[in-house]
Protein backbone atom coordinates (compact mmCIF):
# COMPACT_ATOMS: atom_id res chain seq x y z
CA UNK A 1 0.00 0.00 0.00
CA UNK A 2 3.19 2.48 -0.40
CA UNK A 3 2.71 5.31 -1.90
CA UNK A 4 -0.02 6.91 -0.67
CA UNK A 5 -1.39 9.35 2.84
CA UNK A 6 -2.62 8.75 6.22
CA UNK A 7 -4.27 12.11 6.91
CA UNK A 8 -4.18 12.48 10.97
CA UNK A 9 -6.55 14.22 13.17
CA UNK A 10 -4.79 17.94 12.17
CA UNK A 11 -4.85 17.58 8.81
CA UNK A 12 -8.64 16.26 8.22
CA UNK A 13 -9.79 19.12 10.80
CA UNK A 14 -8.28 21.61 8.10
CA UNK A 15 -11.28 19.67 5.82
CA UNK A 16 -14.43 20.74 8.24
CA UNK A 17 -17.04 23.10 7.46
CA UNK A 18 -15.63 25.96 9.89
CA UNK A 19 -12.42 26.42 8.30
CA UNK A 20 -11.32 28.63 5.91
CA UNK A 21 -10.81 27.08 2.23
CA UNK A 22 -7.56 25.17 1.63
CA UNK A 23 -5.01 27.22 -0.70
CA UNK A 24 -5.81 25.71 -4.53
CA UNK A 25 -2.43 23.96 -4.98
CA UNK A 26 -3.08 21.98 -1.86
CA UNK A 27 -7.07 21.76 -2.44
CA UNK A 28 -5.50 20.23 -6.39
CA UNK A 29 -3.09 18.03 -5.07
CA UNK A 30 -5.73 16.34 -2.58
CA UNK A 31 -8.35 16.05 -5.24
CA UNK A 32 -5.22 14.34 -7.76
CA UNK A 33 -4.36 11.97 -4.76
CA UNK A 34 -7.88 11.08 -3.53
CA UNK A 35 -7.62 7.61 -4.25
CA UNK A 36 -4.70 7.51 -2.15
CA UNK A 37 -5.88 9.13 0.98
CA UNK A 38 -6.52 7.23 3.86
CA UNK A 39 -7.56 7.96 7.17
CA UNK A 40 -7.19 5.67 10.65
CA UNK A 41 -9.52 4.77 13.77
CA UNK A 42 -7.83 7.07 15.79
CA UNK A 43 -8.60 9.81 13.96
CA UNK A 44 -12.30 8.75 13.83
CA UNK A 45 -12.39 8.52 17.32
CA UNK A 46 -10.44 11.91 17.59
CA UNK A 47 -12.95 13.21 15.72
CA UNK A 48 -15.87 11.49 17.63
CA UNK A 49 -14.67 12.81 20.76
CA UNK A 50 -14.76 16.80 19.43
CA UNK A 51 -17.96 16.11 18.44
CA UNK A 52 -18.87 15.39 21.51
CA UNK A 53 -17.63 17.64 23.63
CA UNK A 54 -19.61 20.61 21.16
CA UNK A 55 -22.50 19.13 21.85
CA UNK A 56 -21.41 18.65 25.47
CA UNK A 57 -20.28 22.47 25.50
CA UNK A 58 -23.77 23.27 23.76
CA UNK A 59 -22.44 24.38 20.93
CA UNK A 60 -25.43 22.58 19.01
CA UNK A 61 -24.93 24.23 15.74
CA UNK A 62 -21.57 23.65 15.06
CA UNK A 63 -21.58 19.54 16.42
CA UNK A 64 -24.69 19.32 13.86
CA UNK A 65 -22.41 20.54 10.55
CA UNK A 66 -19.38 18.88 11.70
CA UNK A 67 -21.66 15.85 12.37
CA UNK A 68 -22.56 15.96 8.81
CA UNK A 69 -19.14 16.54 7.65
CA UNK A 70 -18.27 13.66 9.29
CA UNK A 71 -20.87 11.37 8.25
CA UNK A 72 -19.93 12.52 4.23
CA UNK A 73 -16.11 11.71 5.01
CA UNK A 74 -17.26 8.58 6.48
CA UNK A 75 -18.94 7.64 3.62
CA UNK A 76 -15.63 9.02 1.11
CA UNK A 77 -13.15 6.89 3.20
CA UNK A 78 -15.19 3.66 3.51
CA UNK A 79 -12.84 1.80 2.12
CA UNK A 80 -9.90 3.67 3.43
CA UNK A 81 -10.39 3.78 6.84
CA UNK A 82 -7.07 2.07 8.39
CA UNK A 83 -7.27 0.01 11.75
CA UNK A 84 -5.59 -0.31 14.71
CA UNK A 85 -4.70 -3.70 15.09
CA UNK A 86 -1.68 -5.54 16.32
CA UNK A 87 1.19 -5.08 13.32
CA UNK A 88 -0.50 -1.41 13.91
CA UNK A 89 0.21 -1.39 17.58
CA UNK A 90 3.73 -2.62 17.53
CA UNK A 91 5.41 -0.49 15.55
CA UNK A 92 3.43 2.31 17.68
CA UNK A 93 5.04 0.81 20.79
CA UNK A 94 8.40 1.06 18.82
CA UNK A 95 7.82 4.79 17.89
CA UNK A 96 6.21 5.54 21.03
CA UNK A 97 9.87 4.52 23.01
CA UNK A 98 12.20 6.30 20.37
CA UNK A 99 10.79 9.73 20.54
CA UNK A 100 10.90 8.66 24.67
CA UNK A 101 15.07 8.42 23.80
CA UNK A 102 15.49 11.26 22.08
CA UNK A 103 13.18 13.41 25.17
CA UNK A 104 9.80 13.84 22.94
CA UNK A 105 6.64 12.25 24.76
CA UNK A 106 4.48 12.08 22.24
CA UNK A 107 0.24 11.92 22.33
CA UNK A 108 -0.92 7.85 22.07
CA UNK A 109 -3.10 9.41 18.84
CA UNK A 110 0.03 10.66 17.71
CA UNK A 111 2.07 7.78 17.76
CA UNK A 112 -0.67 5.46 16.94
CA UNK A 113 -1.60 6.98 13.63
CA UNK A 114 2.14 7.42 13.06
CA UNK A 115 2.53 3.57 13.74
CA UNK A 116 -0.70 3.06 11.36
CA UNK A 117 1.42 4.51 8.54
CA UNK A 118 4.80 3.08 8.85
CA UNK A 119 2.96 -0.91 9.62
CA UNK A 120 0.75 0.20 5.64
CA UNK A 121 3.64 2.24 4.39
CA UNK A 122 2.08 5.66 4.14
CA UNK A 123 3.50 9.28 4.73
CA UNK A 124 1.60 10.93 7.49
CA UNK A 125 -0.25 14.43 5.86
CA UNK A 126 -0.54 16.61 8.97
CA UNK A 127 -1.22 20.39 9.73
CA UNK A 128 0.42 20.68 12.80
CA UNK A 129 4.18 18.86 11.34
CA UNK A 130 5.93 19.98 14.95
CA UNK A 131 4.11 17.34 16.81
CA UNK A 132 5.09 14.10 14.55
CA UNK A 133 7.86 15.61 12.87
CA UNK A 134 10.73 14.00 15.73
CA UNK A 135 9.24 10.68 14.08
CA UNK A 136 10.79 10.95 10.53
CA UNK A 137 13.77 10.26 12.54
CA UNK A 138 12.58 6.69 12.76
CA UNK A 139 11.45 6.01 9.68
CA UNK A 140 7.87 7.53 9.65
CA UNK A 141 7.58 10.21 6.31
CA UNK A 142 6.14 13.07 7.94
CA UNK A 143 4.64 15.90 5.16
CA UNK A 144 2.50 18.93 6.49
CA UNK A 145 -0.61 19.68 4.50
CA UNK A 146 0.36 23.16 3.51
CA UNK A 147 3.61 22.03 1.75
CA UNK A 148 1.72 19.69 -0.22
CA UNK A 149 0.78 23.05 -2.69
């Protein structure tokens, strides 16, 4: 499955309905690589949980259009929705203890979707590189969504 993009949690957020448009080369290049975009549980859950805590927090209006955002991507990614399973989980564990030896704790969702993409082979899109980026150290290909213009 090489050659292709596990968006994480940062980088599909960029995608809801409250954000401002993506810049066209990016918006072009995501369109040209659709096929080869895949997303993970984790970031479903992620995206679950914000959900949530809108509607937790009241904020009805928003939680109902990101709740139909969701449901369309849901729908997009059927068939590209990556697991966490065990091949999955170890190389997370493995990630999880390098950036621990070179002083980087990173989030479980982090490491997990990182681990997602190295076990399938897949370069981790995200719009916040600073968090993941200590990972390309170990083999995980890290690109941010704005340099993908």
């Amino acid at each position: 499955m090489s050659g292709g993009f596990l968006l994480d949690t940062s980088a599909l957020s960029l995608l809801s309905p409250d954000r401002p448009s993506l810049p066209a080369g990016v918006a072009d290049r995501l369109r040209g690589a659709s096929d080869r975009l895949y997303v993970s549980t984790v970031t479903v859950a992620e995206i679950r949980e914000g959900i949530a805590k809108l509607r937790r927090k009241g904020a009805m209006g928003r939680a109902n259009a990101i709740e139909a955002w969701f449901v369309t991507l849901r729908y997009v990614f059927a068939e590209r929705v990556l697991p966490f399973g065990i091949d999955e989980a170890e190389e997370s564990g493995a990630l999880a203890d390098c950036a621990v030896g070179i002083g980087r704790h990173l989030s479980f969702a982090d490491v997990a979707i990182a681990g997602i993409a190295k076990a399938h082979r897949l370069a981790v899109v995200t719009g916040n590189g600073k968090h993941v980026e200590p990972l390309a150290a170990f083999g995980v290909v890290v690109t941010d969504l704005a340099g993908m213009a």
